[in-house]
Protein backbone atom coordinates (compact mmCIF):
# COMPACT_ATOMS: atom_id res chain seq x y z
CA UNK A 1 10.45 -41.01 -24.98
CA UNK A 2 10.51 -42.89 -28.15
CA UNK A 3 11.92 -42.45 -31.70
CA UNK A 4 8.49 -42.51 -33.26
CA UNK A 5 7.28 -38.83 -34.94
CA UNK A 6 3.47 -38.37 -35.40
CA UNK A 7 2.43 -36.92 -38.37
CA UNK A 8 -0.26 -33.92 -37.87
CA UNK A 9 -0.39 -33.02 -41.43
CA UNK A 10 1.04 -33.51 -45.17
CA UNK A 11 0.55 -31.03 -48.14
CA UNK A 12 1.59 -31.34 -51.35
CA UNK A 13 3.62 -29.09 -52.76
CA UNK A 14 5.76 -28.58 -55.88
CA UNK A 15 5.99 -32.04 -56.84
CA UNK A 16 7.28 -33.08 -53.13
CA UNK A 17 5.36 -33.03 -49.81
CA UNK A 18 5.46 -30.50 -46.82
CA UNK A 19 4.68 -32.48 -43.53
CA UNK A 20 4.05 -31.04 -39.79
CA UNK A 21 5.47 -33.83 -37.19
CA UNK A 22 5.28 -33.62 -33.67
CA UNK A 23 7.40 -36.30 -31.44
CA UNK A 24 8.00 -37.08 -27.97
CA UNK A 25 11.90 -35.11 -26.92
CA UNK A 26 13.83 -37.45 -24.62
CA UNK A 27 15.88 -33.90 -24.50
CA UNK A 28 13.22 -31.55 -23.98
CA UNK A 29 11.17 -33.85 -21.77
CA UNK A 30 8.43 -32.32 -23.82
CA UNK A 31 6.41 -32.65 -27.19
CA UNK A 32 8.16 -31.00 -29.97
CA UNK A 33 6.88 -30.44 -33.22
CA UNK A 34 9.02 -29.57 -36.52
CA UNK A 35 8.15 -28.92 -39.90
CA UNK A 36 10.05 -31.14 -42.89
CA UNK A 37 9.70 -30.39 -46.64
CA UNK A 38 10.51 -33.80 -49.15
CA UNK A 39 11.14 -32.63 -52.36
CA UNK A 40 10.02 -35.42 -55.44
CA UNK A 41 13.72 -36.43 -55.46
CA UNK A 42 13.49 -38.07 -51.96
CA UNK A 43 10.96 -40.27 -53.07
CA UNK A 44 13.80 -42.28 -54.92
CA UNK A 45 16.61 -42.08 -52.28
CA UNK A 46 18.12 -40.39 -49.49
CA UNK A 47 18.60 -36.24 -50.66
CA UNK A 48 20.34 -33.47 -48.64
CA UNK A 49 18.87 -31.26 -45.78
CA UNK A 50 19.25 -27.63 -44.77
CA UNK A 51 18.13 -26.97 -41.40
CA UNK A 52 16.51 -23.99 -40.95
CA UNK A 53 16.51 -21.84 -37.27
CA UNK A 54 13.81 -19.15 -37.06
CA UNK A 55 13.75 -15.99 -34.64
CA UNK A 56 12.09 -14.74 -31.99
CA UNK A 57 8.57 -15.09 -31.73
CA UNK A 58 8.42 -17.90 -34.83
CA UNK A 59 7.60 -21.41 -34.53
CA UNK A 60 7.81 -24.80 -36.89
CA UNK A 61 5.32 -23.00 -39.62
CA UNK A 62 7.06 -19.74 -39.74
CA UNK A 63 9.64 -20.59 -42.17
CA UNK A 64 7.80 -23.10 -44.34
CA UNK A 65 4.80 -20.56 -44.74
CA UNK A 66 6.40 -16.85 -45.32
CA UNK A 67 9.54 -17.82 -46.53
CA UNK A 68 8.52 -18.60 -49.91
CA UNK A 69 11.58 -22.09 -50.40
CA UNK A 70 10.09 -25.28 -51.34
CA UNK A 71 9.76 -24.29 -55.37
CA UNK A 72 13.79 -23.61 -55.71
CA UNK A 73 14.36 -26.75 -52.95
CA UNK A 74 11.60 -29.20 -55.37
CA UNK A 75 14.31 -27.70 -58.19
CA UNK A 76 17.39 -28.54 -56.42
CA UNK A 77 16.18 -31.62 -54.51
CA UNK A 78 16.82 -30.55 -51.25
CA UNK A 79 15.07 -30.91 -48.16
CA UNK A 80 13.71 -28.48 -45.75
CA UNK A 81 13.87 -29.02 -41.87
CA UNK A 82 12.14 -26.79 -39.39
CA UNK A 83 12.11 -27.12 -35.76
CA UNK A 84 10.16 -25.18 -33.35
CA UNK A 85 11.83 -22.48 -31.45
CA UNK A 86 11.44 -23.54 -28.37
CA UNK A 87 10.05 -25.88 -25.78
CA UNK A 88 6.41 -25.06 -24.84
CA UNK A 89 4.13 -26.72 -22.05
CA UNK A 90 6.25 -26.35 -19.11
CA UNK A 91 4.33 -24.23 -17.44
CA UNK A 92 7.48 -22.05 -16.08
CA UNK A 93 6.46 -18.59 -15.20
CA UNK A 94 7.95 -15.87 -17.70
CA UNK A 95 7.45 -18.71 -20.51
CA UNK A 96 7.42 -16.57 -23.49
CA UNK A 97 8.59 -16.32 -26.94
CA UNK A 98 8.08 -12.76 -26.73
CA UNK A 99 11.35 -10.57 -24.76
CA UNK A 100 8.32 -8.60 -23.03
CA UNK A 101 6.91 -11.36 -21.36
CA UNK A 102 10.39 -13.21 -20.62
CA UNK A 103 13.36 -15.25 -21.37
CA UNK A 104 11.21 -17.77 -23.19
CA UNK A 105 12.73 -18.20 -26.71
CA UNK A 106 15.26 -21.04 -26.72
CA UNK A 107 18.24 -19.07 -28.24
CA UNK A 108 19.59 -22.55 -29.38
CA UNK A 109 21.71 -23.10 -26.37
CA UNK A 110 21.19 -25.61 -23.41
CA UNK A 111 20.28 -23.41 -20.25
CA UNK A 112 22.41 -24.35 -17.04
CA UNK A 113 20.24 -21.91 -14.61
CA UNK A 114 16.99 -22.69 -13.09
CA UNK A 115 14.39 -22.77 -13.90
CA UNK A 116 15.15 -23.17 -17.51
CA UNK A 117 17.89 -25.69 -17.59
CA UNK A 118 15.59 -29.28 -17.12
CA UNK A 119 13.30 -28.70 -20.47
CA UNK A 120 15.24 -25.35 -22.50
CA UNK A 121 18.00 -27.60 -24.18
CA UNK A 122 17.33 -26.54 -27.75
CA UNK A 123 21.45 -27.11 -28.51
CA UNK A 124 21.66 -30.69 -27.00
CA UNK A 125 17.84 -31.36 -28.68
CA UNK A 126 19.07 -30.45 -32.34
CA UNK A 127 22.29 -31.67 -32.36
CA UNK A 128 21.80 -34.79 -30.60
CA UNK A 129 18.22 -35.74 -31.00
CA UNK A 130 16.74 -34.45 -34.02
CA UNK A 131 19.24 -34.45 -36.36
CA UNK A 132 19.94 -38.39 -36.05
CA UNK A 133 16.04 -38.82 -35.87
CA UNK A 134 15.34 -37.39 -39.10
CA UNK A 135 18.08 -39.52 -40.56
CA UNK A 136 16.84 -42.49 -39.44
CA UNK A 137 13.19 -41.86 -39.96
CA UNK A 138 13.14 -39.71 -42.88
CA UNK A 139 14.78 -40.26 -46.67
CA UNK A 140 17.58 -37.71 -45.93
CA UNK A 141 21.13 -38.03 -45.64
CA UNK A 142 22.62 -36.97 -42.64
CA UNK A 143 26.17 -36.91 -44.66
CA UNK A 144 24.65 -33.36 -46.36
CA UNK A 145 23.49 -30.94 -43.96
CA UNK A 146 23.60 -27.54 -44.12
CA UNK A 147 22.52 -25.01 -41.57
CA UNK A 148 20.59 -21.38 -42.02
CA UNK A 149 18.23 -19.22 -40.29
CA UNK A 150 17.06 -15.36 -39.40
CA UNK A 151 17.86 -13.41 -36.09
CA UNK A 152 17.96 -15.12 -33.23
CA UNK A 153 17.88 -18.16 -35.78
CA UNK A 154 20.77 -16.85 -37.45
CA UNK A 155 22.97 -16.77 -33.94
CA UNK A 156 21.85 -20.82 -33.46
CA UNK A 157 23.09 -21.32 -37.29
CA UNK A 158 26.41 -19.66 -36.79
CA UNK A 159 27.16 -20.69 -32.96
CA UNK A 160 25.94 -24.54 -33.51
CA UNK A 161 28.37 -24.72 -37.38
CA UNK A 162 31.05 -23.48 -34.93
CA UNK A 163 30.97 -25.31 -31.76
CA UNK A 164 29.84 -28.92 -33.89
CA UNK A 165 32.65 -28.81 -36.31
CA UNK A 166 32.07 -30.99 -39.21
CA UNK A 167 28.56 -31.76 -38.38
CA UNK A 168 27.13 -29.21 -40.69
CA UNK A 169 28.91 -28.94 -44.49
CA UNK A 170 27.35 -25.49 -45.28
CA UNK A 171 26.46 -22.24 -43.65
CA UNK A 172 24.43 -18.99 -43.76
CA UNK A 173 22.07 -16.81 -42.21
CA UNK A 174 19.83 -13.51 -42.31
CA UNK A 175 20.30 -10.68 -40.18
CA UNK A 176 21.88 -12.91 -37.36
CA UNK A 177 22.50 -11.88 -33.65
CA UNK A 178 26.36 -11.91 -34.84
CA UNK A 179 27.76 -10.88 -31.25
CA UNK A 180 25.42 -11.67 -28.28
CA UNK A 181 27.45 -10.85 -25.33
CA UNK A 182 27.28 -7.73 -26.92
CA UNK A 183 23.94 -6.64 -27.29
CA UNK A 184 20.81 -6.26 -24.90
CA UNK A 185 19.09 -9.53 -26.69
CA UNK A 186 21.63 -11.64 -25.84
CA UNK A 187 22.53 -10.05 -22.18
CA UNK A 188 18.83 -11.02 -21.51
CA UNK A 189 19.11 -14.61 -22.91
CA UNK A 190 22.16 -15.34 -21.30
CA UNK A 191 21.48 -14.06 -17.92
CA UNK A 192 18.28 -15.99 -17.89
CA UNK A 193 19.81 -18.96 -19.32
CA UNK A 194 23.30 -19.32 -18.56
CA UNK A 195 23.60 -17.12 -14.97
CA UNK A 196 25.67 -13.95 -14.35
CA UNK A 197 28.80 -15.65 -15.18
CA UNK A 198 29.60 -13.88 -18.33
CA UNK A 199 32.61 -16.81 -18.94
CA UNK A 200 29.70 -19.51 -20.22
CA UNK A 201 28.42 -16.73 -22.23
CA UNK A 202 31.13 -16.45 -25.01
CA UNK A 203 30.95 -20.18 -25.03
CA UNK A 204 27.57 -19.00 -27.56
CA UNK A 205 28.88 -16.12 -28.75
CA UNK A 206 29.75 -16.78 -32.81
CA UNK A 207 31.96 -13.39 -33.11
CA UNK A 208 34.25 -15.51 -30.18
CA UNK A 209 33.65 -18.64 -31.48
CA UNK A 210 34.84 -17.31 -34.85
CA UNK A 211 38.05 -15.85 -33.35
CA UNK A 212 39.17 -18.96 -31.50
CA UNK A 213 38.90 -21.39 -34.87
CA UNK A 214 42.32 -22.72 -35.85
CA UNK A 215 41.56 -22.29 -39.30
CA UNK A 216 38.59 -21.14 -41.21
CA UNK A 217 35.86 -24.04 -40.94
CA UNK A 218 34.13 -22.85 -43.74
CA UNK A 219 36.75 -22.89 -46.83
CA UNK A 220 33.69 -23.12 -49.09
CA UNK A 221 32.51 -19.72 -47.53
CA UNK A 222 29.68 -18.00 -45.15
CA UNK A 223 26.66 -16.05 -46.81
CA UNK A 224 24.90 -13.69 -44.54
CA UNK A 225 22.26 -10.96 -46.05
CA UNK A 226 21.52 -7.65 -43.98
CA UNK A 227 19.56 -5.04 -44.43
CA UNK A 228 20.82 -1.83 -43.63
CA UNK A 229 16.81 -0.89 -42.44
CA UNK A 230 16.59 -2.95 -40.02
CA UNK A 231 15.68 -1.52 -36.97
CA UNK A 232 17.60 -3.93 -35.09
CA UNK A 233 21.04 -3.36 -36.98
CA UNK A 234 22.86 -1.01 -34.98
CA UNK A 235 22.04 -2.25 -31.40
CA UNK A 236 21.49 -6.02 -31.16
CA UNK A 237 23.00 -7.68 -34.53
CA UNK A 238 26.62 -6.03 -35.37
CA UNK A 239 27.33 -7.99 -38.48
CA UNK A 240 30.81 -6.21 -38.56
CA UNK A 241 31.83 -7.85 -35.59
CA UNK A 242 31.62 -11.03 -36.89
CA UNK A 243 32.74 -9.88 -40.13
CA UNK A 244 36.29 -8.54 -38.49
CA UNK A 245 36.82 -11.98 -36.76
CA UNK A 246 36.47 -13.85 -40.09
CA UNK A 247 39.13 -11.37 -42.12
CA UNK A 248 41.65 -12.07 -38.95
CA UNK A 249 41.10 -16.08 -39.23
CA UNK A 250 40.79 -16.14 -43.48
CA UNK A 251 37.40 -17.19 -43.39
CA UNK A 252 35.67 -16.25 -46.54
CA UNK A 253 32.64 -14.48 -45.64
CA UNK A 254 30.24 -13.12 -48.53
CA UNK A 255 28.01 -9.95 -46.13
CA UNK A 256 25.58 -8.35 -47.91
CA UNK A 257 23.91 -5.16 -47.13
CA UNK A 258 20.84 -4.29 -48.72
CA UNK A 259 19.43 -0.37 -48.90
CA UNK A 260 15.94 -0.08 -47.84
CA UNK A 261 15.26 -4.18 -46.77
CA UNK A 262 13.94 -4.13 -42.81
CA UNK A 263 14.26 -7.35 -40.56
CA UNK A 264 10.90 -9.41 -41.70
CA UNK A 265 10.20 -11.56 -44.18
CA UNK A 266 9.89 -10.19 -47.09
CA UNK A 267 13.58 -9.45 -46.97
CA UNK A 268 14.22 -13.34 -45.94
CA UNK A 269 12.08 -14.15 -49.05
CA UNK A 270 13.92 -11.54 -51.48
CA UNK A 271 16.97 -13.53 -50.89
CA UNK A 272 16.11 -17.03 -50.13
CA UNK A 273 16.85 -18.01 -53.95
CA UNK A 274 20.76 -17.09 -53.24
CA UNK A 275 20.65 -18.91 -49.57
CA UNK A 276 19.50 -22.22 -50.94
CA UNK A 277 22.12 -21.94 -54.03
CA UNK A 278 24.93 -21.32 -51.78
CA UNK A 279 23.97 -24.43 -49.44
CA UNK A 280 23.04 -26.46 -52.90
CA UNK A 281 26.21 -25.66 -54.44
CA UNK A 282 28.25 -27.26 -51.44
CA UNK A 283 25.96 -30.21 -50.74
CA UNK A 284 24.97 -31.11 -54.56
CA UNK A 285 28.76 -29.53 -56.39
CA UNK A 286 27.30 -27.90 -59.19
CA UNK A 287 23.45 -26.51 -59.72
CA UNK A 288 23.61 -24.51 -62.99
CA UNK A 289 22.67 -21.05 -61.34
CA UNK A 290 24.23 -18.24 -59.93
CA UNK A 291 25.08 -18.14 -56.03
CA UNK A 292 24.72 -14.52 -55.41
CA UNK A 293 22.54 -11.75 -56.92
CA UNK A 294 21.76 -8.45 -55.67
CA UNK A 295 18.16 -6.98 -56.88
């Protein structure tokens, strides 16, 4: 495995240049692929990063096609990291990103029971691989990174900011899996993953994770949008959870519910503008535009 990333394809795009890489994962032991939007800025020097964790079912195109970002992040001169899901190609039975088929999706975590644990190590791949590739490789500086995604995406945003203190500077996500060992998504995951030992499980859980910090990690404050018709509110997200934990610790936390917005993406692209202010306002200071705005 090498440090090299091939480049399958580059699009322009609002001044700055949306690229498709794939590279060879030391972690993994497979090829991954991610997705990286340069805004014009970064043709002059190094410029911030959000990365950006999808859901269930997505992959490195998901977010850079539906979610409707690289005109505000051209703006703001930010860049745009996506990474695949998951690892693909290994030819495990029950290999899925679908929860009918299987365990599959990566969940963001390093899996410790067979026959997942050799190539599904999507924690120690983004934290310890990626993230210093793309500063080394790419014109961003790995000083400014923020973290975001949806779902399943949203749990990897909120569980990796907490259990890599300091590595990201700024947080938030849309309708995240908020309390995993709570809900049948992540009971499925985490079984598959981690083995019946329910002890490793809260290790991923960011409700938990939030409840054990020794002071709020994120003085500059959490966004997360929800919308309250989403069919997955009530049974596998529980937002309040994670909500409660914050108020005990003194972590600001900005949750907003939204009447009538479901769990796709057209509610991720409704409120994308306020997600990429919040993260520009901590990694840039000030960006001459609101941070919050409710339609």
């Amino acid at each position: 495995m090498t440090d090299s990333i091939k480049t399958l394809s580059a699009h322009r795009s609002f001044g700055g240049v949306q690229h498709f890489h794939e590279h060879a994962s030391r972690e993994i032991g497979l090829p991954m692929r991610f997705a990286a939007y340069l805004p014009p800025q970064a043709e002059h020097g190094k410029v911030p990063a959000l990365l950006y964790l999808a859901g269930l079912t997505c992959n490195e195109e998901t977010f850079m096609v539906k979610a409707g970002a690289q005109r505000l992040a051209a703006e703001l001169g930010i860049a745009l990291i996506a990474p695949d899901t998951s690892p693909r190609g290994a030819h495990i039975d029950g290999e899925s990103t679908s929860w009918d088929f299987g365990v599959g999706a990566g969940f963001y975590l390093d899996a410790t029971a067979a026959p997942w644990a050799p190539n599904w190590r999507m924690e120690s791949y983004l934290v310890d691989e990626l993230l210093p590739l793309l500063a080394k490789t790419l014109p961003i500086d790995g000083d400014r990174i923020g973290v975001f995604g949806h779902s399943m995406g949203g749990h990897g945003a909120l569980t990796l900011a907490l259990r890599h203190p300091g590595l990201f500077k700024s947080l938030s996500a849309f309708a995240p899996i908020c309390a995993p060992t709570q809900c049948p998504w992540g009971h499925k995951a985490f079984t598959g993953y981690l083995g019946a030992d329910t002890t490793r499980w809260i290790e991923h859980d960011a409700t938990v994770l939030m409840q054990h910090q020794p002071v709020a990690p994120y003085p500059a404050g959490i966004l997360i949008d929800q919308g309250l018709a989403d069919k997955f509110l009530a049974e596998q997200l529980h937002p309040h959870l994670l909500e409660d934990a914050c108020r005990a610790i003194g972590q600001p936390l900005t949750l907003r519910r939204h009447e009538g917005y479901d769990h796709g993406y057209y509610f991720v692209q409704s409120f994308m503008a306020d997600h990429l202010a919040h993260h520009a306002q901590i990694l840039n200071g000030a960006i001459g535009r609101p941070a919050a705005r409710q339609p």
